[in-house]
Protein backbone atom coordinates (compact mmCIF):
# COMPACT_ATOMS: atom_id res chain seq x y z
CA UNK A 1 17.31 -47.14 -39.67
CA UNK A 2 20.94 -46.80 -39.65
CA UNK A 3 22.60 -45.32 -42.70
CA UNK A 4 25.01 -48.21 -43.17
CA UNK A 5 21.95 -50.01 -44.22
CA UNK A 6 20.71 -48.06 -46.42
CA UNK A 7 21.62 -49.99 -49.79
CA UNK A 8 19.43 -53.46 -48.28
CA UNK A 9 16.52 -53.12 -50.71
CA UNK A 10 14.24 -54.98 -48.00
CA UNK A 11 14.48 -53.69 -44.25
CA UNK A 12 12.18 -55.53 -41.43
CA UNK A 13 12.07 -53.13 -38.63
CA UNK A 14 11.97 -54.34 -34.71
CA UNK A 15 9.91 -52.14 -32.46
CA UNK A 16 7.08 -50.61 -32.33
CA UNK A 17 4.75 -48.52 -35.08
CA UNK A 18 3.29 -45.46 -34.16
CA UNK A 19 -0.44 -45.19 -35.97
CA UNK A 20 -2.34 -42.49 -35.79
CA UNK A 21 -6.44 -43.65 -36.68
CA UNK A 22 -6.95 -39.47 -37.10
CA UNK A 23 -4.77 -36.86 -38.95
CA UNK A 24 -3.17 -35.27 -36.27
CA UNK A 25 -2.00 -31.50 -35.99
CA UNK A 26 1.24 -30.81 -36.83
CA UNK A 27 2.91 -29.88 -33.22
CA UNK A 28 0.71 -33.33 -31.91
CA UNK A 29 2.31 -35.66 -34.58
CA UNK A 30 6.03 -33.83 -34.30
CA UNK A 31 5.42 -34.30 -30.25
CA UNK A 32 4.17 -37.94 -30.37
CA UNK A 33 7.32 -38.75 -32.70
CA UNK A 34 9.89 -37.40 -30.61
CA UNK A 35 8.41 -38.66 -27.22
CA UNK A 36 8.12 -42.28 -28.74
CA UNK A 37 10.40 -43.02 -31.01
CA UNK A 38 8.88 -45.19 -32.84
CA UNK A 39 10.16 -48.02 -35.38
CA UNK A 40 7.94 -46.41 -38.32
CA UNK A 41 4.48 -44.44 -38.49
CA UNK A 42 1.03 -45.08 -39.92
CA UNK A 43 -0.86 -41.94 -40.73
CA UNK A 44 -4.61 -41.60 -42.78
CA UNK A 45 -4.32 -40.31 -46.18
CA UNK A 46 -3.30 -36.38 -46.20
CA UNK A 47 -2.72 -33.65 -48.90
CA UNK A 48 0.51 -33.64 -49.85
CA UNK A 49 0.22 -29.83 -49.91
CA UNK A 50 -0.51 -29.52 -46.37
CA UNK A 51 1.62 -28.42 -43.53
CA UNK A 52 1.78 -32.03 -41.97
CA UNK A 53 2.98 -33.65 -45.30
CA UNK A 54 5.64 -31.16 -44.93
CA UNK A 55 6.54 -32.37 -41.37
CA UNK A 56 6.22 -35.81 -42.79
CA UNK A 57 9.91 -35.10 -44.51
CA UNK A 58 11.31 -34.15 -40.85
CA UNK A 59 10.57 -37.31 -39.18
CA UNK A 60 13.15 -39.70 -37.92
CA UNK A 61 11.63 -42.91 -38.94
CA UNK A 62 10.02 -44.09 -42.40
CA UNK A 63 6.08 -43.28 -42.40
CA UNK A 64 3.18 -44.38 -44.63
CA UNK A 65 -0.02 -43.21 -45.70
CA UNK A 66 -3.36 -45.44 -45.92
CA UNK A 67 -6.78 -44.92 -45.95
CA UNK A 68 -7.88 -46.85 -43.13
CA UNK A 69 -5.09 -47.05 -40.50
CA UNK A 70 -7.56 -47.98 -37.46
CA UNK A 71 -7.88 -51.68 -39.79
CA UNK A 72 -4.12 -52.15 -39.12
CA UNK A 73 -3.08 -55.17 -36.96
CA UNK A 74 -2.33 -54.31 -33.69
CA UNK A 75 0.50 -56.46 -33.31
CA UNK A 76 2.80 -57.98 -36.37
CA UNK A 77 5.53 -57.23 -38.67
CA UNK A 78 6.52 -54.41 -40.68
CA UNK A 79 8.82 -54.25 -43.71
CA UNK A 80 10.26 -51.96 -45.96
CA UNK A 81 10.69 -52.40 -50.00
CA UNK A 82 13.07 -49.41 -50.65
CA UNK A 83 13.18 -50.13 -54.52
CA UNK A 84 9.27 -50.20 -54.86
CA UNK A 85 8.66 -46.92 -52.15
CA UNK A 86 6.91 -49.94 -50.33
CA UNK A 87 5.50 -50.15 -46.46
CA UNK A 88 3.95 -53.30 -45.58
CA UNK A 89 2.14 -54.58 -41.95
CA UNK A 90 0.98 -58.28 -41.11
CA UNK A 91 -0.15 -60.06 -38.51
CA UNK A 92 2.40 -62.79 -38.86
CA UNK A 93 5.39 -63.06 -41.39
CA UNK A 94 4.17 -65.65 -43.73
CA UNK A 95 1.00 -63.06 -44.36
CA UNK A 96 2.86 -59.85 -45.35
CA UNK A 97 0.95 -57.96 -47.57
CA UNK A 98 0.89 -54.22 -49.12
CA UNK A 99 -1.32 -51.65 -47.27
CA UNK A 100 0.25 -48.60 -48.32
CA UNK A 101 3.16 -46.63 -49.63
CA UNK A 102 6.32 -45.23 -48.49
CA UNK A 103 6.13 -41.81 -47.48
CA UNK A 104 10.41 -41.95 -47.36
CA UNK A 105 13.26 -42.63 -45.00
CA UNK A 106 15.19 -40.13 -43.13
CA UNK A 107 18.64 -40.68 -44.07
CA UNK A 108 20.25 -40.84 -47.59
CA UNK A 109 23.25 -42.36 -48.61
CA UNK A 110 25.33 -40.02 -50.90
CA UNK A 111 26.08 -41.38 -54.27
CA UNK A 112 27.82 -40.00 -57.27
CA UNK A 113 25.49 -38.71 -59.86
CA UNK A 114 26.01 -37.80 -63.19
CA UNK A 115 25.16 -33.73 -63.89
CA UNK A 116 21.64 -32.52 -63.19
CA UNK A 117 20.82 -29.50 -65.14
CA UNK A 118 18.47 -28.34 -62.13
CA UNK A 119 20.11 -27.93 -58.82
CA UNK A 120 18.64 -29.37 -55.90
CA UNK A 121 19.04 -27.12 -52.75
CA UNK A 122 17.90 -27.81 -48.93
CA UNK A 123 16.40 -26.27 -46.57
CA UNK A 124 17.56 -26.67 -43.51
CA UNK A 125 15.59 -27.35 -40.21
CA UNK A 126 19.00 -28.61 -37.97
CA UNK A 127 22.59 -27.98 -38.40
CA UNK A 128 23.11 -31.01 -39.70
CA UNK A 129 21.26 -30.46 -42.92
CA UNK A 130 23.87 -27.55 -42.98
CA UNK A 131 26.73 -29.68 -43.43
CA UNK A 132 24.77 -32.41 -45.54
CA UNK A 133 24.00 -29.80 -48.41
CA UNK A 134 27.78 -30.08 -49.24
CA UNK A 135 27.41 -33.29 -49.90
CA UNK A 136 27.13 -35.01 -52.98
CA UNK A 137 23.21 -35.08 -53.00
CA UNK A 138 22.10 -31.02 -52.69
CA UNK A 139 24.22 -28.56 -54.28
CA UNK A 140 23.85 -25.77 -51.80
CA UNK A 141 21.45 -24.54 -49.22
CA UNK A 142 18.33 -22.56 -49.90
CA UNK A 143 16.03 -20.69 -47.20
CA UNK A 144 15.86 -21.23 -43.68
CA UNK A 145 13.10 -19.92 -41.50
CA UNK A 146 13.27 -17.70 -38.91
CA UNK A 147 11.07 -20.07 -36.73
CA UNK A 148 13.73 -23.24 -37.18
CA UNK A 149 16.43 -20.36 -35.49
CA UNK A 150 14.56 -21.03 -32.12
CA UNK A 151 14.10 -23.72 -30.11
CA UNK A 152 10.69 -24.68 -28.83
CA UNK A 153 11.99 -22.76 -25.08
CA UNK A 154 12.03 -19.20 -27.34
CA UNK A 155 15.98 -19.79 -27.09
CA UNK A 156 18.26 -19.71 -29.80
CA UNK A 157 19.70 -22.56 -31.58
CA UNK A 158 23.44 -22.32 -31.92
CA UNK A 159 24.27 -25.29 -33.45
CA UNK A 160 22.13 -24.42 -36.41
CA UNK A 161 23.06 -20.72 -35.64
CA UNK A 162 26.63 -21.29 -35.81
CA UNK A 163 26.41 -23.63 -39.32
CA UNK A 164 24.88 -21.21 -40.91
CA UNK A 165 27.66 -18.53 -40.11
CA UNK A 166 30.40 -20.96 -40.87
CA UNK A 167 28.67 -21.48 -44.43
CA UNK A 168 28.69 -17.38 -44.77
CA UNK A 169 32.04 -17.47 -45.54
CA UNK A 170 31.41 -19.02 -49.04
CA UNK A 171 28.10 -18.25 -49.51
CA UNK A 172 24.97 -15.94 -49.11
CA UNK A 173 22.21 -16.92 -46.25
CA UNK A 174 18.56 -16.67 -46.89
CA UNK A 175 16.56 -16.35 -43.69
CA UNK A 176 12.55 -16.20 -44.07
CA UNK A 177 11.07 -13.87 -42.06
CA UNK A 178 8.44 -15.26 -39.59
CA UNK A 179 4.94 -16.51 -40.96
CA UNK A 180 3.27 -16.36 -37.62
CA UNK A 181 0.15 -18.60 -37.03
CA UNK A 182 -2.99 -17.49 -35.12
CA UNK A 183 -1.65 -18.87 -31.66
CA UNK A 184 0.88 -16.98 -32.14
CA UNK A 185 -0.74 -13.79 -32.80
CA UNK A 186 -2.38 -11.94 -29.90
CA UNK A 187 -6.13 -11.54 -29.71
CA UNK A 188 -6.11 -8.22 -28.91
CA UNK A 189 -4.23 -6.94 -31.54
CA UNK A 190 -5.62 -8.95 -34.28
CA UNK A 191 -8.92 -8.43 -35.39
CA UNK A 192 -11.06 -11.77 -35.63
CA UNK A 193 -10.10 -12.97 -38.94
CA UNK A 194 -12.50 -15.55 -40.11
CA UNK A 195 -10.10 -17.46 -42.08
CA UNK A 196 -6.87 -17.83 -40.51
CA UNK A 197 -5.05 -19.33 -43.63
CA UNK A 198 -5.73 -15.52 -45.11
CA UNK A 199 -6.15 -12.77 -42.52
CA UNK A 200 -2.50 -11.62 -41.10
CA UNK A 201 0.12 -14.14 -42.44
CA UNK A 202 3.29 -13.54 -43.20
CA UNK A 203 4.94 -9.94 -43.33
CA UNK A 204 1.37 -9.00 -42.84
CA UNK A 205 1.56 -9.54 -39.21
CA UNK A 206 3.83 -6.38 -39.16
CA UNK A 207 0.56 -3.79 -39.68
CA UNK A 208 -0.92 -4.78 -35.98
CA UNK A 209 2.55 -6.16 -34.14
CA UNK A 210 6.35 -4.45 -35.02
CA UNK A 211 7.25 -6.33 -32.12
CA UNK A 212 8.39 -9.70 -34.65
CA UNK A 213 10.92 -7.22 -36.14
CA UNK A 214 12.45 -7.41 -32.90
CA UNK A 215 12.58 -11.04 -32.58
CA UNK A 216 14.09 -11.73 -35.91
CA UNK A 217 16.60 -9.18 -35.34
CA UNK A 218 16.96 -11.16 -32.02
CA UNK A 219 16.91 -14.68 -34.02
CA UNK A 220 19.43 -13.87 -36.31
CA UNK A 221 22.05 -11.75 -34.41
CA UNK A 222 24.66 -14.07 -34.80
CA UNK A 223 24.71 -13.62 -38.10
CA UNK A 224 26.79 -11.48 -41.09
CA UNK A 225 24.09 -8.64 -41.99
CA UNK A 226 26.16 -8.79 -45.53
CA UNK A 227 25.66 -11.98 -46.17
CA UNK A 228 22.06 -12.08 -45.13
CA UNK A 229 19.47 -11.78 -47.53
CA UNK A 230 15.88 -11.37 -45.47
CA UNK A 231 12.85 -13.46 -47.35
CA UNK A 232 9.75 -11.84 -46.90
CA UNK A 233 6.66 -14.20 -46.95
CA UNK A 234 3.43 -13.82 -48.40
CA UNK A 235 3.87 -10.78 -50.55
CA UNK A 236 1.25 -8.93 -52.45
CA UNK A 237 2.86 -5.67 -53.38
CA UNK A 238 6.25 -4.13 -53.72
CA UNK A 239 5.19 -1.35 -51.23
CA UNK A 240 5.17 -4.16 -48.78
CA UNK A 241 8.57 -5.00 -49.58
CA UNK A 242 9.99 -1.09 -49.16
CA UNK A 243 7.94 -0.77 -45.62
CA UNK A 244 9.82 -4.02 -44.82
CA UNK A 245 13.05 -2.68 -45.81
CA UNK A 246 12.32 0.45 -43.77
CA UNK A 247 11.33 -1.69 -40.64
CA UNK A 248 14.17 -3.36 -40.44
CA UNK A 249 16.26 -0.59 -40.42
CA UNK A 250 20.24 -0.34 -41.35
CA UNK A 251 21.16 -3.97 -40.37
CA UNK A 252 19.62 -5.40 -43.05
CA UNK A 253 20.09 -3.97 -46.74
CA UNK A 254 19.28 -7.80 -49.18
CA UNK A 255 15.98 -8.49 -49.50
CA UNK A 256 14.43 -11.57 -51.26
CA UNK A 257 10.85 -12.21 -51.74
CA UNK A 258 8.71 -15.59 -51.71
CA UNK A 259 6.14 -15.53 -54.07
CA UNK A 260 2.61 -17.40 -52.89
CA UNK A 261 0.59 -15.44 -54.18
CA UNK A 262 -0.99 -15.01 -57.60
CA UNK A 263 -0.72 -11.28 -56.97
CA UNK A 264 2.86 -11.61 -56.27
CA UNK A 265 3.43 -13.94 -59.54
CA UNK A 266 1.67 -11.28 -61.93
CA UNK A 267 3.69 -8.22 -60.39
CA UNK A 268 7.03 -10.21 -60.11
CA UNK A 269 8.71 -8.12 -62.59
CA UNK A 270 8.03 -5.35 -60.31
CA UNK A 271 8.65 -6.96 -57.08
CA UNK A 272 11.98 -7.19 -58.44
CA UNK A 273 13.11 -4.21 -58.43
CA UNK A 274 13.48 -4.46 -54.84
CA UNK A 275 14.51 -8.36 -54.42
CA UNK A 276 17.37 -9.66 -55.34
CA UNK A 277 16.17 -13.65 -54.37
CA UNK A 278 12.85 -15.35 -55.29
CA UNK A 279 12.02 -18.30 -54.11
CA UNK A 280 8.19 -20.07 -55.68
CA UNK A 281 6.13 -21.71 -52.57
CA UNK A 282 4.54 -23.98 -54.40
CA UNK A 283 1.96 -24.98 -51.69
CA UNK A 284 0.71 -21.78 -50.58
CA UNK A 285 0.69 -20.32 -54.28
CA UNK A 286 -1.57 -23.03 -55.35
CA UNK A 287 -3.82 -23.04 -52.57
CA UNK A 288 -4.58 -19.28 -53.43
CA UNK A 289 -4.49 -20.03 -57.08
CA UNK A 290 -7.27 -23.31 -57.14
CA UNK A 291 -8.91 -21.37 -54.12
CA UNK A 292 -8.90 -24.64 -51.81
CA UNK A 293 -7.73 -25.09 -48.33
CA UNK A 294 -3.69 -27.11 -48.85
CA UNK A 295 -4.90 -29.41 -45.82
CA UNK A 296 -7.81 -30.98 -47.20
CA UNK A 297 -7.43 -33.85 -50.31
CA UNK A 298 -8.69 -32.91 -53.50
CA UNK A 299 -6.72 -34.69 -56.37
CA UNK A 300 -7.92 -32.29 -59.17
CA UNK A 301 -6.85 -29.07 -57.44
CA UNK A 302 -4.25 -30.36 -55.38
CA UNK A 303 -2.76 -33.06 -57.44
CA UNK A 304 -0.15 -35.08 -56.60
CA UNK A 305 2.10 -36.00 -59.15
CA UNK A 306 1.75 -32.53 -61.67
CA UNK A 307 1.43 -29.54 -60.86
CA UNK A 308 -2.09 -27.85 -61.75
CA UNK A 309 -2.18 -25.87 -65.26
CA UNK A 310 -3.14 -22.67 -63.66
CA UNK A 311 -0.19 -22.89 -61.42
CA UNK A 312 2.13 -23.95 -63.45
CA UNK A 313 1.61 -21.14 -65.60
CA UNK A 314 1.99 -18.67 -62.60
CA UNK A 315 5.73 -20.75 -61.56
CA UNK A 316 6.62 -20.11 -65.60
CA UNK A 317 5.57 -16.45 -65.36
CA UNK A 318 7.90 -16.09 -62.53
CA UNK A 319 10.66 -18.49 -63.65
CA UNK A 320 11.03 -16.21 -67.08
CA UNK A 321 11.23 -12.79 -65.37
CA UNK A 322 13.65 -14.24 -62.48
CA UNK A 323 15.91 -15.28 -65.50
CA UNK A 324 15.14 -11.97 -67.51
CA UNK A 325 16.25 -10.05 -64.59
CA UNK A 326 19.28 -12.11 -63.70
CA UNK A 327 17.59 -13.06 -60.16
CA UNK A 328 18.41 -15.89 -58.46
CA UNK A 329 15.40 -17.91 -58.03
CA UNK A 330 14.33 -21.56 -56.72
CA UNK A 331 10.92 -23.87 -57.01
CA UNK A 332 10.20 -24.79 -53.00
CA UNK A 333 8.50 -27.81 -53.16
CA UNK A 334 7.14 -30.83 -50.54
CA UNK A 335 5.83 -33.05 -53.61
CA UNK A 336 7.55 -36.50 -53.77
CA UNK A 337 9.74 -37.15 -57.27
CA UNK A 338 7.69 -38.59 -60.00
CA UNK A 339 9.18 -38.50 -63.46
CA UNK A 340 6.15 -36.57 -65.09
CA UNK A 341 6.44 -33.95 -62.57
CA UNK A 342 10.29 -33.72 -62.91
CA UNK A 343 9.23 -33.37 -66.52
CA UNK A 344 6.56 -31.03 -65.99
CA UNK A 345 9.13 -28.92 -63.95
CA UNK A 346 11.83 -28.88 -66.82
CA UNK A 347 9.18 -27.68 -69.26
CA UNK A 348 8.36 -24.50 -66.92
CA UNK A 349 11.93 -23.46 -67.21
CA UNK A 350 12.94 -24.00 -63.26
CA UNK A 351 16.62 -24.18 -62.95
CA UNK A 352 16.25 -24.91 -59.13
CA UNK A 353 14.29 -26.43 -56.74
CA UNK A 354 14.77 -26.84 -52.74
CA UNK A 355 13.34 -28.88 -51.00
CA UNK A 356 13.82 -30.42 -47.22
CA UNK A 357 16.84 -32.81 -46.85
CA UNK A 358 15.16 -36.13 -46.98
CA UNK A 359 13.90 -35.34 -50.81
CA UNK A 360 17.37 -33.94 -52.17
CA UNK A 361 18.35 -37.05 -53.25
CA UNK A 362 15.49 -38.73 -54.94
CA UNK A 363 14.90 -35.25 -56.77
CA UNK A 364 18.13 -35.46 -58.21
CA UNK A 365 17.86 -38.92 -59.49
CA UNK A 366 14.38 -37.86 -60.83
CA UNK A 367 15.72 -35.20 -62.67
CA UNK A 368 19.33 -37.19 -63.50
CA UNK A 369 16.61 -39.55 -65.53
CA UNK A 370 15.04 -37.11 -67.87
């Protein structure tokens, strides 16, 4: 959908849908997007905590969820009611009816918004979300992973590469270290790990393979070491932040942290003696927390529109002792806006949230409404 059309509260769509009568893996459904293009896409019912409701925010054309995709027409019309987060299928045009809701549209227009006492930050995935979180719907950038440095060849990607160096002028850049996953991780250095969501995520990785200090060095080399900050994932302990600092030697003094942990919530008043950025994964903190898997629906641990008492009171904990310290901190979320969980997130004392570029936006107006 082009931009220019953005304000039409009803779009119909020419082309065709891509549905998918299985939840696909995350590198499938990114692959199957790019290679098709499709008008929109049709997807079963997912967590919204998981890894491919995450991707859901990076693709190019509007996507829903429903609960029984393979029932969908194989031929018809498609529409779009913006104003009522609204995807609907027929047969014919006369027959339109809902099936399911908006997951969201790529591309926001920018409008002029009055002051939001919580700042909305990106993270950007392409060097154009660079340029768009100086627009007037984000008010700044927040981390960028190691992993979106690369392209899927193992080369770099300058354009991003080169954004991100232009915006070091002004500002500080946070780069996450990597989070490897178990395909990338070789079998003979890793032990069998019988769950791979636990086992050696994250800086972890580092205590069987120094070799991904190499590559990040490699990833980020075009960038100012002073006005780097490295993010280390999945912390437990602040001794894993001081052998991180050691591995990556003089290059890199700023060190943030990402807390996903309950561990790392309790002890953040510790971890921040070494960190001078914080930034709340709200996913992987409250899959550890409830002690169920972020891929698989459950609405009473994994809710969708609040976030779960036991969590919350983890995100305050941290929140209070960023602020207490004078650390900069931020709320990374992939939850869609709902006004009791904008509420919810005002009450825990966030000041900032990021979130990927498609949700900067609707997050603002969420909060602008409070």
């Amino acid at each position: 959908m082009r931009q220019s059309e953005w304000p039409r509260a009803r779009q119909e769509f020419a082309g065709k849908g891509l549905v998918f009568h299985r939840v696909p893996e995350v590198k499938e459904f990114l692959r199957l997007v790019g290679a098709s293009d499709p008008a929109f896409c049709v997807l079963p019912n997912c967590s919204p905590y998981s890894h491919l409701a995450a991707s859901l925010w990076l693709c190019k054309a509007p996507t829903m969820l429903i609960d029984a995709p393979e029932e969908l027409p194989r031929a018809g019309f498609a529409s779009v009611d913006f104003d009522n987060e609204l995807l609907v299928v027929a047969e014919c045009e006369a027959e339109v009816e809902m099936v399911g809701s908006l997951h969201r549209s790529p591309e926001f227009k920018a409008l002029q918004l009055g002051p939001v006492p919580i700042e909305v930050l990106i993270e950007p995935s392409a060097a154009a979300d660079v340029d768009a979180s100086i627009r007037n719907y984000a008010d700044g950038l927040s981390v960028v992973r190691a992993d979106q440095l690369l392209l899927a060849d193992g080369t770099l990607d300058l354009q991003l590469l080169e954004a991100l160096r232009a915006r070091q002028i002004e500002e500080t850049i946070y780069v996450r270290f990597f989070d490897p996953d178990s395909v990338n991780i070789s079998s003979r250095k890793c032990p069998q790990v019988p769950q791979p969501s636990l086992g050696y995520r994250g800086i972890r990785i580092l205590e069987i393979d120094g070799a991904w200090v190499e590559k990040f060095h490699a990833a980020t080399e075009l960038l100012d070491p002073e006005k780097t900050v490295v993010v280390a994932p999945m912390v437990t302990s602040a001794q894993e932040l001081v052998r991180l600092a050691n591995l990556l030697g003089p290059r890199y003094q700023r060190i943030g942290v990402t807390i996903e942990t309950p561990a790392a919530a309790v002890c953040c008043s510790t971890l921040l003696r070494h960190a001078e950025f914080v930034q709340i994964g709200l996913n992987d903190l409250t899959q550890y927390t409830m002690a169920w898997d972020r891929d698989v629906p459950q609405e009473e641990r994994l809710p969708r529109n609040h976030i779960a008492p036991p969590v919350a009171a983890l995100i305050k904990t941290v929140a209070a002792s960023c602020s207490a310290h004078g650390v900069r901190y931020t709320l990374g979320l992939d939850l869609r806006p709902a006004a009791d969980l904008a509420a919810q997130i005002r009450g825990l004392g966030v000041t900032s949230i990021s979130c990927a570029r498609a949700l900067a936006r609707p997050w603002k107006q969420a909060f602008s409404r409070l």
